[in-house]
C-alpha atoms as a PDB file:
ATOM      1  CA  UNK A   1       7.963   9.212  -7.217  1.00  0.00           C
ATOM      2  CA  UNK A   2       8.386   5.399  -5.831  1.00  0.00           C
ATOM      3  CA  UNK A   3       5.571   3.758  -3.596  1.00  0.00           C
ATOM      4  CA  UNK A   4       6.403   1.615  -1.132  1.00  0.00           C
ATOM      5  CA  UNK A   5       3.688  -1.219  -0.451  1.00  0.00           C
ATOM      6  CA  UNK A   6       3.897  -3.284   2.841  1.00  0.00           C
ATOM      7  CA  UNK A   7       3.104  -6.334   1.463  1.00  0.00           C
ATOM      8  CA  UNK A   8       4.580  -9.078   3.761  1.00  0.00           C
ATOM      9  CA  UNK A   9       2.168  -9.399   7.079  1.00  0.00           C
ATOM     10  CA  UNK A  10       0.458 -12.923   7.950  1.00  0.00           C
ATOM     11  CA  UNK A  11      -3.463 -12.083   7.824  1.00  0.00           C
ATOM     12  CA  UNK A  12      -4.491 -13.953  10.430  1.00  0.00           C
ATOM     13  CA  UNK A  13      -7.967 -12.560  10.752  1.00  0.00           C
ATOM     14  CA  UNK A  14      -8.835 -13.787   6.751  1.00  0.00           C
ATOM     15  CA  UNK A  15      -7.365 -16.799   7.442  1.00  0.00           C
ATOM     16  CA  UNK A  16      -9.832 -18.505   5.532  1.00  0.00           C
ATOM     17  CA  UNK A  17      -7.958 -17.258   2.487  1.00  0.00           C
ATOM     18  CA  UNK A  18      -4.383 -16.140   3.521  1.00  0.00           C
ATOM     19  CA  UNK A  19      -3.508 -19.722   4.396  1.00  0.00           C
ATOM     20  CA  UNK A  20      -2.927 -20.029   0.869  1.00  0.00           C
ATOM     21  CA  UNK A  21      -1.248 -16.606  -0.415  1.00  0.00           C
ATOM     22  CA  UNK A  22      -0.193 -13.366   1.339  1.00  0.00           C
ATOM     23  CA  UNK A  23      -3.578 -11.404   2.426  1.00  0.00           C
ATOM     24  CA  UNK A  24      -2.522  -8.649  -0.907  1.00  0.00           C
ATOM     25  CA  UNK A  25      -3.257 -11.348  -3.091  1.00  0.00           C
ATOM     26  CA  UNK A  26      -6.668 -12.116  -1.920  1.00  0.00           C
ATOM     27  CA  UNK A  27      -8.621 -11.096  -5.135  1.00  0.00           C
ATOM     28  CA  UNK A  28     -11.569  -9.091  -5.580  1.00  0.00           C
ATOM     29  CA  UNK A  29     -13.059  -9.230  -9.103  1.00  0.00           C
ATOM     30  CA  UNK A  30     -10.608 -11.665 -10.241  1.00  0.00           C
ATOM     31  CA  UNK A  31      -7.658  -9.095  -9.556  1.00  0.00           C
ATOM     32  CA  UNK A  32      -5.546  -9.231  -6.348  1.00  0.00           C
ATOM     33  CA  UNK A  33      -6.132  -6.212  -3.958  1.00  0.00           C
ATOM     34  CA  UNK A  34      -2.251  -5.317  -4.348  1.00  0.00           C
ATOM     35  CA  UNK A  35      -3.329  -4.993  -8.371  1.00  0.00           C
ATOM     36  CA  UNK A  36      -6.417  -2.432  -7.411  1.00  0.00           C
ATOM     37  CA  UNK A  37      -3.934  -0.576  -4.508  1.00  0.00           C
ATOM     38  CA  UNK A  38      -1.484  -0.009  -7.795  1.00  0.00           C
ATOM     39  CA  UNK A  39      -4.158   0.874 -10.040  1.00  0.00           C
ATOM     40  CA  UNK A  40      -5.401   3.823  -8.016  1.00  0.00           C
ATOM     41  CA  UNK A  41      -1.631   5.628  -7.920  1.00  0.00           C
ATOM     42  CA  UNK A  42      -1.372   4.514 -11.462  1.00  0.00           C
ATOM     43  CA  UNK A  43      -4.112   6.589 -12.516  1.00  0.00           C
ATOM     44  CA  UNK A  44      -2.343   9.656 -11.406  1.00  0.00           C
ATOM     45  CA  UNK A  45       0.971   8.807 -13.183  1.00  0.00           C
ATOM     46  CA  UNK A  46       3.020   6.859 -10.582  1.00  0.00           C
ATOM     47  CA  UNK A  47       3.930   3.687 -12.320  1.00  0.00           C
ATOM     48  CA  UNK A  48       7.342   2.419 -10.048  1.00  0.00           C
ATOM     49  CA  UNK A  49       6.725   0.224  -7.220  1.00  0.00           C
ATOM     50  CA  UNK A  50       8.694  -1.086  -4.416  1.00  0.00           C
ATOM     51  CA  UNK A  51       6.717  -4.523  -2.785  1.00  0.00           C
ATOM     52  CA  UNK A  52       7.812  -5.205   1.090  1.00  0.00           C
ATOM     53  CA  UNK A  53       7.211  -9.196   0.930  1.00  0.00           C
ATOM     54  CA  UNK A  54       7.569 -11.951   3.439  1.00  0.00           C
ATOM     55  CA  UNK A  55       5.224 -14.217   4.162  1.00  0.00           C
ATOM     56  CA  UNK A  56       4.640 -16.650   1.244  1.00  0.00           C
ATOM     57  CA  UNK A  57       6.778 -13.829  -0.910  1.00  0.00           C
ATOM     58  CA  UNK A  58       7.868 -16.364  -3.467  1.00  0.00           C
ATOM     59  CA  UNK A  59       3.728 -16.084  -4.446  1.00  0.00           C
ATOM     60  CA  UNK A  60       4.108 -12.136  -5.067  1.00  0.00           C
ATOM     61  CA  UNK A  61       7.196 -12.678  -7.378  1.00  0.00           C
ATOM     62  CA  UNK A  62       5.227 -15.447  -9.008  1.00  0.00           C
ATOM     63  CA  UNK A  63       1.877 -13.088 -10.228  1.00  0.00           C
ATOM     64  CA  UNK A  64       4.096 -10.887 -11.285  1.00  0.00           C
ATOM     65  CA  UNK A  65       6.300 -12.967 -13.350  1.00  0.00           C
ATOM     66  CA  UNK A  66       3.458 -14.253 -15.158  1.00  0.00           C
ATOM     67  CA  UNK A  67       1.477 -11.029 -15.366  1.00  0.00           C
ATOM     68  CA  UNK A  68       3.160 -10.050 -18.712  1.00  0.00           C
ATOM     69  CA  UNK A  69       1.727 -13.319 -20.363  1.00  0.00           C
ATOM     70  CA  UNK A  70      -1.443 -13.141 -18.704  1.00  0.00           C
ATOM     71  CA  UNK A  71      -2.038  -9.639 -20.405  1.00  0.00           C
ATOM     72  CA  UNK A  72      -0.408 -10.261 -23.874  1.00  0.00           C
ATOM     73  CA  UNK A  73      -0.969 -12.605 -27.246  1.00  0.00           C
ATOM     74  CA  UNK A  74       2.108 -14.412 -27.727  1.00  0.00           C
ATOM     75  CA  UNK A  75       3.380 -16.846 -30.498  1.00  0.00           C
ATOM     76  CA  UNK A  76       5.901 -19.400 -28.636  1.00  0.00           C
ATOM     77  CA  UNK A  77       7.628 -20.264 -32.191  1.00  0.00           C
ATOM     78  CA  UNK A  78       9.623 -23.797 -31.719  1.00  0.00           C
ATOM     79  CA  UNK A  79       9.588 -24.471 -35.496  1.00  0.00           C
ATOM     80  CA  UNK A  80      13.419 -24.236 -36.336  1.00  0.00           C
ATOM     81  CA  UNK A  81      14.457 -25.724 -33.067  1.00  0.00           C
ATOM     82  CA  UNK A  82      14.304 -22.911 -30.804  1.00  0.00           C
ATOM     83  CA  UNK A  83      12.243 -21.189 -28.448  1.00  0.00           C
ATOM     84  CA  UNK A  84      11.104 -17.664 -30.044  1.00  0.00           C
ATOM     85  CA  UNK A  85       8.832 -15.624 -28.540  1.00  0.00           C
ATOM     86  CA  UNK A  86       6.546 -13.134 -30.448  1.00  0.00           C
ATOM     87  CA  UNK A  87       4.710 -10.862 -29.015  1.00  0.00           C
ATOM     88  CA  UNK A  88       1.351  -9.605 -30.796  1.00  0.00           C
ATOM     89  CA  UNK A  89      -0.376  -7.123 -28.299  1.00  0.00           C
ATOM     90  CA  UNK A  90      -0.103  -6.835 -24.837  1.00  0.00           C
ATOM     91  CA  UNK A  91      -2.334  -4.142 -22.278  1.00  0.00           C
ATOM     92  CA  UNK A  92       0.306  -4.642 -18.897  1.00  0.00           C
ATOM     93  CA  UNK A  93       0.488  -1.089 -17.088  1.00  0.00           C
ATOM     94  CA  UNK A  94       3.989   0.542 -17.518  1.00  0.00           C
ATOM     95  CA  UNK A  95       4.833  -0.688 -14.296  1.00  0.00           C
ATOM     96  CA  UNK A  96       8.271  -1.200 -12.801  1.00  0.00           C
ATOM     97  CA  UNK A  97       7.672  -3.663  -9.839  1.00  0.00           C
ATOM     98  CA  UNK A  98      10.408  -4.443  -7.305  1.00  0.00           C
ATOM     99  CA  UNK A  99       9.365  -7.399  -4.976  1.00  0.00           C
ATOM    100  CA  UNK A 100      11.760  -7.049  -1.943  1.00  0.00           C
ATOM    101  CA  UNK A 101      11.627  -9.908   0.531  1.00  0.00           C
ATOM    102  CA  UNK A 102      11.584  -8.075   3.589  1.00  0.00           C
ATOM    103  CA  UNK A 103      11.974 -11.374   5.750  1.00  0.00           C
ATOM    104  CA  UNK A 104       9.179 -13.361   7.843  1.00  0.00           C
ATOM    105  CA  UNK A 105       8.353 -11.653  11.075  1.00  0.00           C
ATOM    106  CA  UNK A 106       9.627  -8.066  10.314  1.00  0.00           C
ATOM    107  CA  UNK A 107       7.551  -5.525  11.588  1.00  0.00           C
ATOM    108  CA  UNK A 108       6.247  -2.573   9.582  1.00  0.00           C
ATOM    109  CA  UNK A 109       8.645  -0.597  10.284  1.00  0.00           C
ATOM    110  CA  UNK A 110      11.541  -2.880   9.780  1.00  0.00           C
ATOM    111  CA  UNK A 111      10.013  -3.787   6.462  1.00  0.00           C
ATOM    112  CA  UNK A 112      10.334  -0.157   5.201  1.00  0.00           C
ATOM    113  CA  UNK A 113      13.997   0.035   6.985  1.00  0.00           C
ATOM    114  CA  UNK A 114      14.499  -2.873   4.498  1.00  0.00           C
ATOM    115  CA  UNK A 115      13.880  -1.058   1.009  1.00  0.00           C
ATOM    116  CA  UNK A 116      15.964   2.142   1.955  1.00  0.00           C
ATOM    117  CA  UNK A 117      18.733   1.008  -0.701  1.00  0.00           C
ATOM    118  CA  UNK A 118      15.833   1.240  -3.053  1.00  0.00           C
ATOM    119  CA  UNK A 119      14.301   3.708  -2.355  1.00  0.00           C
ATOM    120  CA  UNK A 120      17.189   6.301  -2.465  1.00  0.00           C
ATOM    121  CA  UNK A 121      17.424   9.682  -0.929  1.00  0.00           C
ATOM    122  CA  UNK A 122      14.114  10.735  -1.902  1.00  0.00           C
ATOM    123  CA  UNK A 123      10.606  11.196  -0.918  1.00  0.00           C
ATOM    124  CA  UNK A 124       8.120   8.680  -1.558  1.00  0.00           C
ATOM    125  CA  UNK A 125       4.568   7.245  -1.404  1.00  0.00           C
ATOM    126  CA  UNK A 126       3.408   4.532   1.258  1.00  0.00           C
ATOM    127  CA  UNK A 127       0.563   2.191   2.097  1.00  0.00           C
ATOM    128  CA  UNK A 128      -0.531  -0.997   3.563  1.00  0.00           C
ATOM    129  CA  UNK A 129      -1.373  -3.899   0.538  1.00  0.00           C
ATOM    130  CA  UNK A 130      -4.828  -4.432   2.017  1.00  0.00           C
ATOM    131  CA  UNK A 131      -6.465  -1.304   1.584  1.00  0.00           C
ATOM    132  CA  UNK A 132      -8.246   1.019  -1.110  1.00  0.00           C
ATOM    133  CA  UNK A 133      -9.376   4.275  -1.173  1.00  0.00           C
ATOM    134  CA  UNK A 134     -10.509   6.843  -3.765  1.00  0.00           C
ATOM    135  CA  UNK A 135      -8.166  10.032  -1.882  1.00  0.00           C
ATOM    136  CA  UNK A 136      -6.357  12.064  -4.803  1.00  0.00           C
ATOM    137  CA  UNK A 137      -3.229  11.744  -4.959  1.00  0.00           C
ATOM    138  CA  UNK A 138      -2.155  14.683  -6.459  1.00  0.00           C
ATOM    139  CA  UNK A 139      -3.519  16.879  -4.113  1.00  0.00           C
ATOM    140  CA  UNK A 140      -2.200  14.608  -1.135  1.00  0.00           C
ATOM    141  CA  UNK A 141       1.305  14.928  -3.010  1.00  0.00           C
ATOM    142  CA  UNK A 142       0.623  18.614  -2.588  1.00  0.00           C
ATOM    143  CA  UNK A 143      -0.467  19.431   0.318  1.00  0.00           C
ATOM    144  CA  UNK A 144       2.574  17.346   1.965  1.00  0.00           C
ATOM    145  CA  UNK A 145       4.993  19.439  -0.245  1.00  0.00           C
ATOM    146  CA  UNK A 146       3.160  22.680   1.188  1.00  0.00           C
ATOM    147  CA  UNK A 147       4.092  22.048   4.621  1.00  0.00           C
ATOM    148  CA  UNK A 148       7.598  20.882   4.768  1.00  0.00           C
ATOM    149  CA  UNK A 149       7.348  18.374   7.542  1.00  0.00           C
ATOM    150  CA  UNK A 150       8.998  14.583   6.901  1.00  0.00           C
ATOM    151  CA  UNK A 151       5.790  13.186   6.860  1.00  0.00           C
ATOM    152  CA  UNK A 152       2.237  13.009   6.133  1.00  0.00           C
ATOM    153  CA  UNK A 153      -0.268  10.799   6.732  1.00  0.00           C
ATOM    154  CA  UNK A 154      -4.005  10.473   5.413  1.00  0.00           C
ATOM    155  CA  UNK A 155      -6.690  10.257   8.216  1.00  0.00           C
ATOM    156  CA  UNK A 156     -10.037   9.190   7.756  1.00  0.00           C
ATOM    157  CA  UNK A 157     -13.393   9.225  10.181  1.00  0.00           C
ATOM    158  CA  UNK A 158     -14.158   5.673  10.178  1.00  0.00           C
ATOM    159  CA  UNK A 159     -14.566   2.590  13.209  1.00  0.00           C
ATOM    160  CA  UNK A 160     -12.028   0.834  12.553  1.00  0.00           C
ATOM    161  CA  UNK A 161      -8.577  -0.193  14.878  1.00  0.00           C
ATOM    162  CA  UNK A 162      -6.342   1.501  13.569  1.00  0.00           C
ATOM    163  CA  UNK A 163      -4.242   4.360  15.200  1.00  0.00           C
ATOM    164  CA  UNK A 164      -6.076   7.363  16.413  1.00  0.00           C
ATOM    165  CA  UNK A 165      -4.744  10.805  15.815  1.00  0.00           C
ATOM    166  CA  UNK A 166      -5.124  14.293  17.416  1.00  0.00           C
ATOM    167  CA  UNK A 167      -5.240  16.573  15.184  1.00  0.00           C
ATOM    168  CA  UNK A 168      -4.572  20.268  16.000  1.00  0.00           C
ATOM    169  CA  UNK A 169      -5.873  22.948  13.626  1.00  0.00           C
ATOM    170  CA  UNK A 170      -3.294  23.603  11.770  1.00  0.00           C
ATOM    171  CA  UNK A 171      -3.712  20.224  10.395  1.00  0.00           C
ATOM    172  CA  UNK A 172      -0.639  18.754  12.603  1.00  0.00           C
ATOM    173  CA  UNK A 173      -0.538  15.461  14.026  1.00  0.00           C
ATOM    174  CA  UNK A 174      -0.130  16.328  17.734  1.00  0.00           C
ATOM    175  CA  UNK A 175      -0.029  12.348  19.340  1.00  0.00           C
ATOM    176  CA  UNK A 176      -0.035   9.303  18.020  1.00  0.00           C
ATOM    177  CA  UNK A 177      -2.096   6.023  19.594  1.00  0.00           C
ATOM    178  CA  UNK A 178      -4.077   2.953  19.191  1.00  0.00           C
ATOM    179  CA  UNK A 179      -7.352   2.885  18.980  1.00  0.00           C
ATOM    180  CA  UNK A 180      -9.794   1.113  21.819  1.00  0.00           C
ATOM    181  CA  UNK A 181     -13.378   0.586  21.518  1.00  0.00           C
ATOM    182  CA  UNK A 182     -15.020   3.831  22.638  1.00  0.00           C
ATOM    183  CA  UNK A 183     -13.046   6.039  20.429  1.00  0.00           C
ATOM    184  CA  UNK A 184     -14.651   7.794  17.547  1.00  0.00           C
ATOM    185  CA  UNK A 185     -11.696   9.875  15.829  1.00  0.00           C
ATOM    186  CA  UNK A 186      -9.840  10.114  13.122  1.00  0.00           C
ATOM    187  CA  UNK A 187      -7.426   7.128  12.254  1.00  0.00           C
ATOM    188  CA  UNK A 188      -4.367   6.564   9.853  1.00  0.00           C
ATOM    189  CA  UNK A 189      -5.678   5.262   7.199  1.00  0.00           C
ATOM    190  CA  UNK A 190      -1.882   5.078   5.477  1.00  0.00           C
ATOM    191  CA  UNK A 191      -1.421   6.801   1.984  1.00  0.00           C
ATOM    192  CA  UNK A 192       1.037   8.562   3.122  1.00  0.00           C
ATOM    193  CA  UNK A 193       4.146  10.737   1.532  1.00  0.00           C
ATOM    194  CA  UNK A 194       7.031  10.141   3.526  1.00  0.00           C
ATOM    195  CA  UNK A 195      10.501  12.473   3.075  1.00  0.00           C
ATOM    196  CA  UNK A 196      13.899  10.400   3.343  1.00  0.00           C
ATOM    197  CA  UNK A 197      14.537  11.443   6.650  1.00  0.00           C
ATOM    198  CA  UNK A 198      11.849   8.942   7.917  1.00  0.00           C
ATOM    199  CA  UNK A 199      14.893   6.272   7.559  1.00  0.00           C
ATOM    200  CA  UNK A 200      16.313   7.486  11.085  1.00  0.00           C
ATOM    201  CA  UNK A 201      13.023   7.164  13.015  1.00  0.00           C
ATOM    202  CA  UNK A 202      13.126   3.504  12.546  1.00  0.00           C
ATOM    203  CA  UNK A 203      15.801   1.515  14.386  1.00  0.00           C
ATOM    204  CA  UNK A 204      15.581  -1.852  12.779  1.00  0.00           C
ATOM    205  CA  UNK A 205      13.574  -4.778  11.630  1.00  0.00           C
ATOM    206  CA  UNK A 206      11.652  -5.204  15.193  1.00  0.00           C
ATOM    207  CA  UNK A 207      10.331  -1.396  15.055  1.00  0.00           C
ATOM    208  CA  UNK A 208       6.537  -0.884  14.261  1.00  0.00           C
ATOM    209  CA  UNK A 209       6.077   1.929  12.374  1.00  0.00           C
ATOM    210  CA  UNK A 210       2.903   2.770  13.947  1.00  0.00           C
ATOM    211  CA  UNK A 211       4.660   3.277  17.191  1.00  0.00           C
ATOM    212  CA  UNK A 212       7.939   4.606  18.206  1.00  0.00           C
ATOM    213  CA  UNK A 213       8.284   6.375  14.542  1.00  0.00           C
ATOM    214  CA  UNK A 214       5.274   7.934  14.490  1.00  0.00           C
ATOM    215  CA  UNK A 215       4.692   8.871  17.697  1.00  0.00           C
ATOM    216  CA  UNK A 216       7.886  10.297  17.823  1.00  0.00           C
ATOM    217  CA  UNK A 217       7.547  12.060  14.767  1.00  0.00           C
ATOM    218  CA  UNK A 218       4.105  13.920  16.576  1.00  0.00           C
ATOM    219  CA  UNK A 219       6.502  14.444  19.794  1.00  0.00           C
ATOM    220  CA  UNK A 220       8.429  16.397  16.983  1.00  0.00           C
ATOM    221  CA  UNK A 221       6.016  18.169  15.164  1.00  0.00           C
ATOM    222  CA  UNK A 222       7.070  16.239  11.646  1.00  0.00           C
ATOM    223  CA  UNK A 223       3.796  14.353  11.434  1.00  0.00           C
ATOM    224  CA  UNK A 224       0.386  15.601   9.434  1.00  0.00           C
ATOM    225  CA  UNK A 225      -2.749  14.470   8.308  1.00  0.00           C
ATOM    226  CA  UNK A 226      -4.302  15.510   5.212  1.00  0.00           C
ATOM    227  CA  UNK A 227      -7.783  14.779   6.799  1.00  0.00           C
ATOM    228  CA  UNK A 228     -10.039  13.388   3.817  1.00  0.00           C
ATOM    229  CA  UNK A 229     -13.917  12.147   3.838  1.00  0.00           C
ATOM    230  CA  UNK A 230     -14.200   9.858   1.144  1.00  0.00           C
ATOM    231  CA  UNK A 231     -14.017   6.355   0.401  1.00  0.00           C
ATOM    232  CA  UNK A 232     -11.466   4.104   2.258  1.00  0.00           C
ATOM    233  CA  UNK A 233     -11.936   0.235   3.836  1.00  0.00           C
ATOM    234  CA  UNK A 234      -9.179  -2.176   4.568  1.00  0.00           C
ATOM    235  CA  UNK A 235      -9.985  -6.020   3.477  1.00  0.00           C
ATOM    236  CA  UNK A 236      -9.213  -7.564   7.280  1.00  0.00           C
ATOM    237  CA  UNK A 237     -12.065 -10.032   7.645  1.00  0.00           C
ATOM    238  CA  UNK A 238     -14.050 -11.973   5.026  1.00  0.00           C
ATOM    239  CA  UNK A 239     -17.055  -9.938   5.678  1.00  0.00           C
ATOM    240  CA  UNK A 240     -15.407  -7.169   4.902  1.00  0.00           C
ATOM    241  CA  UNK A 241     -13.726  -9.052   1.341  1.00  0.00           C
ATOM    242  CA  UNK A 242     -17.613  -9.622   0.209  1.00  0.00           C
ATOM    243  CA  UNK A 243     -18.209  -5.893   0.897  1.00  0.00           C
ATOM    244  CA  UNK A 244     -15.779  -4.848  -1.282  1.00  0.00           C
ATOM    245  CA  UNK A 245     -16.466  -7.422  -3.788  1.00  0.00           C
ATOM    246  CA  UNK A 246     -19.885  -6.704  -4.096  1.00  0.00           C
ATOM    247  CA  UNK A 247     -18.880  -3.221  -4.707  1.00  0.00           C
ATOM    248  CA  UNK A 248     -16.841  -3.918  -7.519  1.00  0.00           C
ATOM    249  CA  UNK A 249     -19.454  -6.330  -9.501  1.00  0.00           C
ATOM    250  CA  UNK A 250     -21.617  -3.376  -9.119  1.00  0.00           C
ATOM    251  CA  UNK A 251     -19.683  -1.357 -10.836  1.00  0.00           C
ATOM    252  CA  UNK A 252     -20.019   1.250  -8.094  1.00  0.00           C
ATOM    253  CA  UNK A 253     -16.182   0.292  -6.838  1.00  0.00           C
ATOM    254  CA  UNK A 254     -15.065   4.286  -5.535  1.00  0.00           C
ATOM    255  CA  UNK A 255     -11.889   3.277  -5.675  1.00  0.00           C
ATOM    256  CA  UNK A 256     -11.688   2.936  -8.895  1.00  0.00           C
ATOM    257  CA  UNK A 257     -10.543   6.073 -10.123  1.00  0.00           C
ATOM    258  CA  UNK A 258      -9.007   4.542 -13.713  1.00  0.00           C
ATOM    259  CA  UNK A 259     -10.498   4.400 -16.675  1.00  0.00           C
END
């Protein structure tokens, strides 16, 4: 199974930082967020990736062209005139990354439009490349097979603005909205497992998945949550950055479910 990263938005509100490189390459403990995001599903066997880029892109192809030498010890023999490469040990995930520039301004749901060719008719993971959580995967892979719907989304009981979901008891998404200020519901907290039929919800690169797709896939009755209670926090603001590192040089990180 493929995950599909949106990877390519502007971060204005950690501008501080993403003036310099797209907001998934802000690092926390030395290692961009993107890197921890792809460690988590990595730890439960899902090694292919699919990167929606755009903004400063060429920066996302970059750590990843150089992550192979970062990670290995390498003899660069020129001793008989040419350039051979040796390589002694290297500890790189088994990871096959596909960077996709998805354009500048896309929206979300133009981004995911984008990567359909690679993709391919099946289902597949999704989440935003500024957030962590410690949700298992496995079971979230399962409970979305056990319903049958196109998709499913993870929600999470936190105050954040983000989209706010109703939730009927049988676990299915029944509207879709944003959040405002005196709301205290559950929200999409992304991690979701989306079926290929997702592909005709979204219309083209100005759609935002958060709207017309998934509301209309609640009008439908395609849309659930598989509700979950743990750990999750997006990396929006710098506060929010030193929260996150702090957690991680404490060696208390939850969302670090690898060894």
């Amino acid at each position: 199974m493929k995950v599909v990263i949106l990877a390519g938005g502007y971060g204005t509100r950690i501008s501080e930082e993403s003036k310099f490189k797209p907001k998934p390459l802000i690092e926390i403990g030395g290692k961009p967020i993107l890197w921890h995001i792809m460690k988590e599903y990595s730890a439960y066997g899902i090694n292919e990736f699919i990167i929606c880029a755009g903004y400063k892109q060429h920066l996302i192809k970059q750590w990843f062209s150089e992550y192979f030498l970062r990670n290995s010890d390498i003899t660069f023999d020129y001793s008989q005139g040419k350039n051979d490469v040796i390589i002694h040990r290297q500890s790189c995930e088994p990871w096959k990354v596909t960077v996709v520039d998805t354009g500048y301004s896309t929206m979300t749901g133009g981004r995911i439009k984008r990567v359909q060719e690679f993709v391919g008719n099946e289902t597949f993971l999704m989440t935003y490349g500024d957030a962590v959580c410690d949700v298992n995967i496995s079971k979230l892979i399962e409970f979305h097979k056990s319903h049958g719907k196109i998709a499913t989304l993870t929600a999470t009981m936190l105050e954040q603005s983000k989209g706010i979901l109703n939730i009927g008891g049988d676990n299915a998404v029944k509207s879709f909205r944003e959040k405002n200020i005196a709301d205290a519901a559950p929200i999409n907290a992304g991690y979701m497992v989306l079926n290929p039929e997702i592909f005709g919800y979204i219309v083209g690169d100005d759609t935002v998945f958060e709207k017309e797709p998934m509301e209309q896939l609640a009008h439908d009755g395609e849309l659930m949550s598989y509700t979950y209670r743990g750990f999750w926090q997006c990396m929006d603001t710098a506060r929010e950055k030193e929260m996150l590192e702090k957690l991680w040089e404490s060696g208390q990180a939850p969302w670090k479910v690898w060894d």
